[in-house]
Protein backbone atom coordinates (compact mmCIF):
# COMPACT_ATOMS: atom_id res chain seq x y z
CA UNK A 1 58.60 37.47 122.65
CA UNK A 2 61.84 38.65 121.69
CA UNK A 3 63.43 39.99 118.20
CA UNK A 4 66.14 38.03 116.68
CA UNK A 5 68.63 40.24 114.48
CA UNK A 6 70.34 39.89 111.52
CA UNK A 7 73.86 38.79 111.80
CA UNK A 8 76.16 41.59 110.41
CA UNK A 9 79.54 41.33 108.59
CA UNK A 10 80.65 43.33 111.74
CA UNK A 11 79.77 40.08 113.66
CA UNK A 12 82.05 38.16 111.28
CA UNK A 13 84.60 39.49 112.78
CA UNK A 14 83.88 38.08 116.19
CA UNK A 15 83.81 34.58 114.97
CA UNK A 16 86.56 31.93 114.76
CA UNK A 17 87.30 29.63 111.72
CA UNK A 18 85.56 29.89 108.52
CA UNK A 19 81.18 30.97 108.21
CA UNK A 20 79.32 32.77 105.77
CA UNK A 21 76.15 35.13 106.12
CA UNK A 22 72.74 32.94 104.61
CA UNK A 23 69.55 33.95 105.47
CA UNK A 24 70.73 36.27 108.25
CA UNK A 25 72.66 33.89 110.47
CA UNK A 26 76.27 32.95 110.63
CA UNK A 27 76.65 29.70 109.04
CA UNK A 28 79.74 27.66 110.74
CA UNK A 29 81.66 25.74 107.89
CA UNK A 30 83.76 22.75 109.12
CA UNK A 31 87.16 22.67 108.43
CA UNK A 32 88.22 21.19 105.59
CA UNK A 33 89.44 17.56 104.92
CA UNK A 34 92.95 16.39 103.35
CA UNK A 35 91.73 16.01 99.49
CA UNK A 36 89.56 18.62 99.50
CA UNK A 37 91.91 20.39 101.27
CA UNK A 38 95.15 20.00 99.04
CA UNK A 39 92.75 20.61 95.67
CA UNK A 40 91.81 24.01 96.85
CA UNK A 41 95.51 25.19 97.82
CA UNK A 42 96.74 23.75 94.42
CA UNK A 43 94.30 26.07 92.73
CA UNK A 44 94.69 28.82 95.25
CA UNK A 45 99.05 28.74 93.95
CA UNK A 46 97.75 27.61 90.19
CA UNK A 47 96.19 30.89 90.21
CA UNK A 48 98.33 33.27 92.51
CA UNK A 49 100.73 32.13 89.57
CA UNK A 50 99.25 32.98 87.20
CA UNK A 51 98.35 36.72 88.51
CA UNK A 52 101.94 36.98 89.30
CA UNK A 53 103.08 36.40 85.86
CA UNK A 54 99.73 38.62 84.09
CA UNK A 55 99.84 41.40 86.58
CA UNK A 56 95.94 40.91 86.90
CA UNK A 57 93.82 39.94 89.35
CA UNK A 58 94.72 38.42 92.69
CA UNK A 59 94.46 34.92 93.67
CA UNK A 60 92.39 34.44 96.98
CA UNK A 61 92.75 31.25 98.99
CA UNK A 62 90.56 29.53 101.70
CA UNK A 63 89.02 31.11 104.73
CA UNK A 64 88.96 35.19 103.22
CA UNK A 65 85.77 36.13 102.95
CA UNK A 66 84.16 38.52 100.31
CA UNK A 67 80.84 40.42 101.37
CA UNK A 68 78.31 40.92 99.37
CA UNK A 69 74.26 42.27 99.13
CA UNK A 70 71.77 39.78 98.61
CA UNK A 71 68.91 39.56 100.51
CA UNK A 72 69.36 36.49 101.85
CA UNK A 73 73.39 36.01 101.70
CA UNK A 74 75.72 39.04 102.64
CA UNK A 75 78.92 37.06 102.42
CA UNK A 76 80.93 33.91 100.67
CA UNK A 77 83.70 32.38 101.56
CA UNK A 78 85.49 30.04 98.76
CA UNK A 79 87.50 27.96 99.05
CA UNK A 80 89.65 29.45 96.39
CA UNK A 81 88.83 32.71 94.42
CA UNK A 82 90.02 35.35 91.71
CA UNK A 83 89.46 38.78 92.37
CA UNK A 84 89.42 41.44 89.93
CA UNK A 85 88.09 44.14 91.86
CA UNK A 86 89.01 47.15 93.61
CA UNK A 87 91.38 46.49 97.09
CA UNK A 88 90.33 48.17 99.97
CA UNK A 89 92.26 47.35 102.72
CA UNK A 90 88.85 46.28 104.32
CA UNK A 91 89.05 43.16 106.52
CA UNK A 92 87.12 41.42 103.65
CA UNK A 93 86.90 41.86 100.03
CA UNK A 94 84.31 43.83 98.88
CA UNK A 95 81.77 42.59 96.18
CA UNK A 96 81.95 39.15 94.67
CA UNK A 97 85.32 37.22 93.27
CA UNK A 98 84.97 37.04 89.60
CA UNK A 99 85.77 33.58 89.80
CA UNK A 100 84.96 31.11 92.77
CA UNK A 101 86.20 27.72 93.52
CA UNK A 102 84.06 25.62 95.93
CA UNK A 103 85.64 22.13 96.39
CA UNK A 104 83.22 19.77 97.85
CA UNK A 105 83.62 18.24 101.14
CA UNK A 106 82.06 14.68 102.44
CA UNK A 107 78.89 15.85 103.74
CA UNK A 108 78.43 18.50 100.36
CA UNK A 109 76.67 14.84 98.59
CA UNK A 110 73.07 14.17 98.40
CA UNK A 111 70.23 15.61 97.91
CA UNK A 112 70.12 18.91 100.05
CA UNK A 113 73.35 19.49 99.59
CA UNK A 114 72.79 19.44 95.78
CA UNK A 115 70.55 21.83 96.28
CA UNK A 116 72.32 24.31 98.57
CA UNK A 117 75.27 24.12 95.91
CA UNK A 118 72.63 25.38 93.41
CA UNK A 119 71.32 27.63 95.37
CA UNK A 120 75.02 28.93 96.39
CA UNK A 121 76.08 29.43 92.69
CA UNK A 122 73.14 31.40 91.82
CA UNK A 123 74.13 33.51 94.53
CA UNK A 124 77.61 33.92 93.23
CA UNK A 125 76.26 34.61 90.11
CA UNK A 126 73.66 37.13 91.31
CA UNK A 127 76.77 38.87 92.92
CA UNK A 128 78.48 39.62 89.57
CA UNK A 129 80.61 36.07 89.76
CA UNK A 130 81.49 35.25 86.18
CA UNK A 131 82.83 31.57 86.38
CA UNK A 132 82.04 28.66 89.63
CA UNK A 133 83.98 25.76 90.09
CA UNK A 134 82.29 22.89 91.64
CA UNK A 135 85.35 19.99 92.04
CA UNK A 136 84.75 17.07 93.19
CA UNK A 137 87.72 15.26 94.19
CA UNK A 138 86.21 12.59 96.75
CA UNK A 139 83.73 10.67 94.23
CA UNK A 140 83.13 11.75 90.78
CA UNK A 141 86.58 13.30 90.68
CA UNK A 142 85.79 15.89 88.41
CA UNK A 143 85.43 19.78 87.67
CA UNK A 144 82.52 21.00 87.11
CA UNK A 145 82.51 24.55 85.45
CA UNK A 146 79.94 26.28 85.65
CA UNK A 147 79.56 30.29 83.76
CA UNK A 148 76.71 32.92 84.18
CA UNK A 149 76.62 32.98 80.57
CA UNK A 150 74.74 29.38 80.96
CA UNK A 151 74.59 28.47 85.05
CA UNK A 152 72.74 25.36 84.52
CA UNK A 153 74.95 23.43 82.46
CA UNK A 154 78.28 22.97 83.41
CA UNK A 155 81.16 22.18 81.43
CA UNK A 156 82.54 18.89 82.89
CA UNK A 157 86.54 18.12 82.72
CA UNK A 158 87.85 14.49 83.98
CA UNK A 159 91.09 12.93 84.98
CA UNK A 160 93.69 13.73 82.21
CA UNK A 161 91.74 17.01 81.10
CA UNK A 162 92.47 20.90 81.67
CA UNK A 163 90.15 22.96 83.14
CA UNK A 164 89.90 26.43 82.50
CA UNK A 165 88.23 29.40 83.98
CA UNK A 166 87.12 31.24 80.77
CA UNK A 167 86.38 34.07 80.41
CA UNK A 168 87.60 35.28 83.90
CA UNK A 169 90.90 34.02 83.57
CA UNK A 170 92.55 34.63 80.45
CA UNK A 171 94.82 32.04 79.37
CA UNK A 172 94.57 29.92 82.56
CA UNK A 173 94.72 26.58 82.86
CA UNK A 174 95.02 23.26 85.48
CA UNK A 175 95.17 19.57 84.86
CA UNK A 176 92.57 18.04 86.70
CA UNK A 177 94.98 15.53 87.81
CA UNK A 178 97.06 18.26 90.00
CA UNK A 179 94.13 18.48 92.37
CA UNK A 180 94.91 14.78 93.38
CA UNK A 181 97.95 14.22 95.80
């Protein structure tokens, strides 16, 4: 009978395209698709913006991973962040974003998946995340905004609202409508 081991952040390294750490195994993430795709980088330069102009923060975009130490998840990997934390220099951030950004893809519907978003931003939220986004740009096409001050009920902006990432990101804002092409 063998042993299996924990996967390590160390073995993060070793692995091509985008995974995260859950329950001691490397989770493989498919790459993204077009919609989902373009929302995330429109956030990712919405914010990188905005840290430009407040000399705060940096904006984080897809694939950079951020570890973290949970007992069952030791790493995330948004597909957009802020990060207000210390830099390091480390191959991956250190500690939780402040804000995350996880734009759903087609098979993040249903059931289960409803459940491992749950799950996923009670992790974040565990981790010292302040603010999730949940955007959903392939059905409902809407943001959901979710805040450890209340994680259960999100605040929900539509087509021809602006979304904000209070109180993370001061004085932020995006039009739901850029995260369509």
């Amino acid at each position: 009978m063998s042993t299996k081991l924990e996967a390590t952040i160390e073995d993060l390294y070793a692995v091509e395209g985008k995974a995260e750490i859950i329950d001691g195994e490397i989770v493989h993430m498919p790459p993204t698709g077009e919609a989902p795709g373009y929302a995330g980088d429109e956030i990712f330069v919405s914010l990188r913006e905005y840290s430009k102009q407040t000399s705060k923060g940096r904006a984080v975009g897809d694939n950079k991973g951020f570890s973290v130490d949970l007992p069952h998840r030791k790493f995330f990997s948004p597909d957009a962040a802020y990060h207000t934390g210390r830099l390091t220099g480390a191959k991956f951030f250190e500690g939780a974003p402040a804000f995350a950004v996880e734009v759903r893809s087609k098979n993040d519907f249903g059931a289960k998946a409803e459940s491992r978003m749950q799950q996923k931003r009670a992790d974040y939220f565990a981790t010292g995340t302040l603010v999730v986004w949940d955007v959903d740009v392939l059905r409902d096409n809407v943001v959901r905004v979710y805040r450890a001050a209340d994680p259960d009920v999100p605040q929900v902006f539509r087509s021809g609202e602006v979304a904000d990432a209070e109180p993370v990101v001061p004085g932020w804002r995006m039009p739901v409508d850029d995260l369509f092409e």
